[in-house]
Protein backbone atom coordinates (compact mmCIF):
# COMPACT_ATOMS: atom_id res chain seq x y z
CA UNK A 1 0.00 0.00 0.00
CA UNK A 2 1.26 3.33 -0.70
CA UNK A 3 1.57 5.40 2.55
CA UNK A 4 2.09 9.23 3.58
CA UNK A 5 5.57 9.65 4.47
CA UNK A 6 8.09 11.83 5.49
CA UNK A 7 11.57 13.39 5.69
CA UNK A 8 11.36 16.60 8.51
CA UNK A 9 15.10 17.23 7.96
CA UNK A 10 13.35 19.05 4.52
CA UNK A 11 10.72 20.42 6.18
CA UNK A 12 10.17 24.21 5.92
CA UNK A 13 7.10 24.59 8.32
CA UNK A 14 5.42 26.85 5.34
CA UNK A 15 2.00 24.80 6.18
CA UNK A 16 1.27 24.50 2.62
CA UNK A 17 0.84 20.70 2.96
CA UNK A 18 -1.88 21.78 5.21
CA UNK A 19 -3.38 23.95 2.85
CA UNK A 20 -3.69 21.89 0.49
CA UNK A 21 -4.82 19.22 2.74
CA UNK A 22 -8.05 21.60 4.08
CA UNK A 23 -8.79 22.77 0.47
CA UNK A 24 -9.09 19.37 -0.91
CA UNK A 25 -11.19 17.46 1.61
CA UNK A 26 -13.02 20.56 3.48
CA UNK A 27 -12.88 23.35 0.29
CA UNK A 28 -11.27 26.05 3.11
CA UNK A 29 -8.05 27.13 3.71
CA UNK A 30 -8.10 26.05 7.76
CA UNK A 31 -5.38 24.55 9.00
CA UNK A 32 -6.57 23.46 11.92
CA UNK A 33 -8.86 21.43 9.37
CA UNK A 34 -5.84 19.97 7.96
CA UNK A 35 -5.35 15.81 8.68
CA UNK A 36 -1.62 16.67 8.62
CA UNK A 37 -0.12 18.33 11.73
CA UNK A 38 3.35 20.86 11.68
CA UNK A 39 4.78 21.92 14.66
CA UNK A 40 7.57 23.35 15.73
CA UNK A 41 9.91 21.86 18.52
CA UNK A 42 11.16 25.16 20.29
CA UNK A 43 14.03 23.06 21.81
CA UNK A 44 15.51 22.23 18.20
CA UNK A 45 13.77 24.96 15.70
CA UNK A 46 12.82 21.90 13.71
CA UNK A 47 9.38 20.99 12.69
CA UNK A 48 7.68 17.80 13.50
CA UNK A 49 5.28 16.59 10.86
CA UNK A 50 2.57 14.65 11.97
CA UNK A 51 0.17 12.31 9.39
CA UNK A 52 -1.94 8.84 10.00
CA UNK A 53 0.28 5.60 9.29
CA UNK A 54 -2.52 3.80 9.22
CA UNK A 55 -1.60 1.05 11.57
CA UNK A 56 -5.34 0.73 12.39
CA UNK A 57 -5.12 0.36 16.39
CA UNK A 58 -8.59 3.00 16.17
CA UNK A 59 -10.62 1.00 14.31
CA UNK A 60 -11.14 -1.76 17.35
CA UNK A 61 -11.85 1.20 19.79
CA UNK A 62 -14.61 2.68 17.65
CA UNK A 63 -17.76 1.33 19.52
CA UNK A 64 -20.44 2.39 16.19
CA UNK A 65 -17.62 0.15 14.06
CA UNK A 66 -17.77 3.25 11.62
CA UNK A 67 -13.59 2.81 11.30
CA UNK A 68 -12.54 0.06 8.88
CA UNK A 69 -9.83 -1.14 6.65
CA UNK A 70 -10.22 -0.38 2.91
CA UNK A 71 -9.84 -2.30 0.31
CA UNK A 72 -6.25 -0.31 -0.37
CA UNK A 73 -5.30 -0.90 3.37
CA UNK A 74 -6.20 2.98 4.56
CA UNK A 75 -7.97 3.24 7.59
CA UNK A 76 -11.27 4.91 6.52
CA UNK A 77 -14.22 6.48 8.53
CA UNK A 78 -18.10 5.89 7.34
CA UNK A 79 -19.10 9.13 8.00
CA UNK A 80 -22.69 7.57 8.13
CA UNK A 81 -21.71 5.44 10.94
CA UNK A 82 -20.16 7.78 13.20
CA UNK A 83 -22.07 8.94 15.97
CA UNK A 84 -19.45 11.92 17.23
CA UNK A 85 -18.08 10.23 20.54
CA UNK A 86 -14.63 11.26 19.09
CA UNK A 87 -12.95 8.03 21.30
CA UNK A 88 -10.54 7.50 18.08
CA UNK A 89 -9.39 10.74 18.58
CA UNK A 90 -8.52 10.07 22.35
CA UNK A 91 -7.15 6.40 21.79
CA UNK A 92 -5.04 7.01 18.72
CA UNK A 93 -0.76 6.36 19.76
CA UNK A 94 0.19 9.26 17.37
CA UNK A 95 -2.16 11.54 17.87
CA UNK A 96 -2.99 11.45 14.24
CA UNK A 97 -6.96 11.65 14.36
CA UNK A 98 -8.23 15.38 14.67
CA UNK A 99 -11.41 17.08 14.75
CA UNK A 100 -12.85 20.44 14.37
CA UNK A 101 -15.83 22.51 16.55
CA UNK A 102 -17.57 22.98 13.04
CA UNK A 103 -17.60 19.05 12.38
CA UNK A 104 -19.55 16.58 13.31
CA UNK A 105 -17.20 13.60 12.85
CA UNK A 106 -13.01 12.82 13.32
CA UNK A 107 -11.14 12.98 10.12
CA UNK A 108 -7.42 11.88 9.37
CA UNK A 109 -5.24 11.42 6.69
CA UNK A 110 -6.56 8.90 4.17
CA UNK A 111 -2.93 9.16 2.05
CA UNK A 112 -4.09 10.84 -1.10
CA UNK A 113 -0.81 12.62 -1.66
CA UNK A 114 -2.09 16.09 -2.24
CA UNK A 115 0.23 17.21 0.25
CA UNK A 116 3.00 15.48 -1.55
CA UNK A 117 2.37 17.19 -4.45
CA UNK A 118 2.24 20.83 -3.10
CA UNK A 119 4.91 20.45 -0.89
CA UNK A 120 7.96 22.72 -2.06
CA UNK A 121 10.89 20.58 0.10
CA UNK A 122 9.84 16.99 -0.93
CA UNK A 123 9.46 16.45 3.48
CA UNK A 124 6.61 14.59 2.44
CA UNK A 125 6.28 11.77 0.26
CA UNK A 126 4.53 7.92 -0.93
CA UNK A 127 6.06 5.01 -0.09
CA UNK A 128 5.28 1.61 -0.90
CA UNK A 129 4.43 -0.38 2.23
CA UNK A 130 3.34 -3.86 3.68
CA UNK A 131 1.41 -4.46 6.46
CA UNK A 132 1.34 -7.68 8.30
CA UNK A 133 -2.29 -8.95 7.80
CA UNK A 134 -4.31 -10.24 10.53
């Protein structure tokens, strides 16, 4: 499966993965809308990039079963299905599932690569992955 990932040595902290990220799945330039996360660690100056690897721990904590596996391996959310407890959000290890006031369901990064393509450095990128399967 192709996967988001990245290199934060390159990366800028310009946002405009972010951007582009809240444009293409919410049609608003809002990055706290974004499904990929840049901060900046004060200690180092460097920015930490954060994005969904899909390793799928959420979808066994979701109690209305509205996460699942796609056919491509992404971690998906029926939107349908969701009732708004936002437990995902709470249980995900990387902190990778976000939410908004103005929504009424979690979103995260489904690994489209829109960022990779706007991204001026090349910090983010696809890479061909395999996942164990259960």
């Amino acid at each position: 499966m192709k996967l988001l990932s990245k290199n934060e040595e390159l990366c800028t902290g310009c946002k405009t993965c972010q951007i582009t990220c809240s444009k293409t799945y919410f049609k608003c330039e809002d990055i706290q809308k974004s499904a990929v996360s840049i901060d900046k660690d004060e200690a180092t100056g460097k920015f930490k990039i954060n994005a969904c690897n899909q390793c799928g721990n959420c979808i066994r904590e979701c109690s209305a079963m509205a996460l699942y596996r796609a056919k491509n391996d992404i971690v998906r959310i029926k939107k349908e299905s969701c009732v708004g407890c936002y437990s995902c959000v709470g249980f995900c290890p990387t902190l990778s599932m976000f939410y908004h006031d103005s929504l009424t369901e979690p979103f995260k990064c489904v690994a489209c690569g829109a960022c990779v393509k706007a991204c001026p450095t090349g910090a983010l990128f696809m890479e061909e992955v395999k996942f164990a399967k259960k």
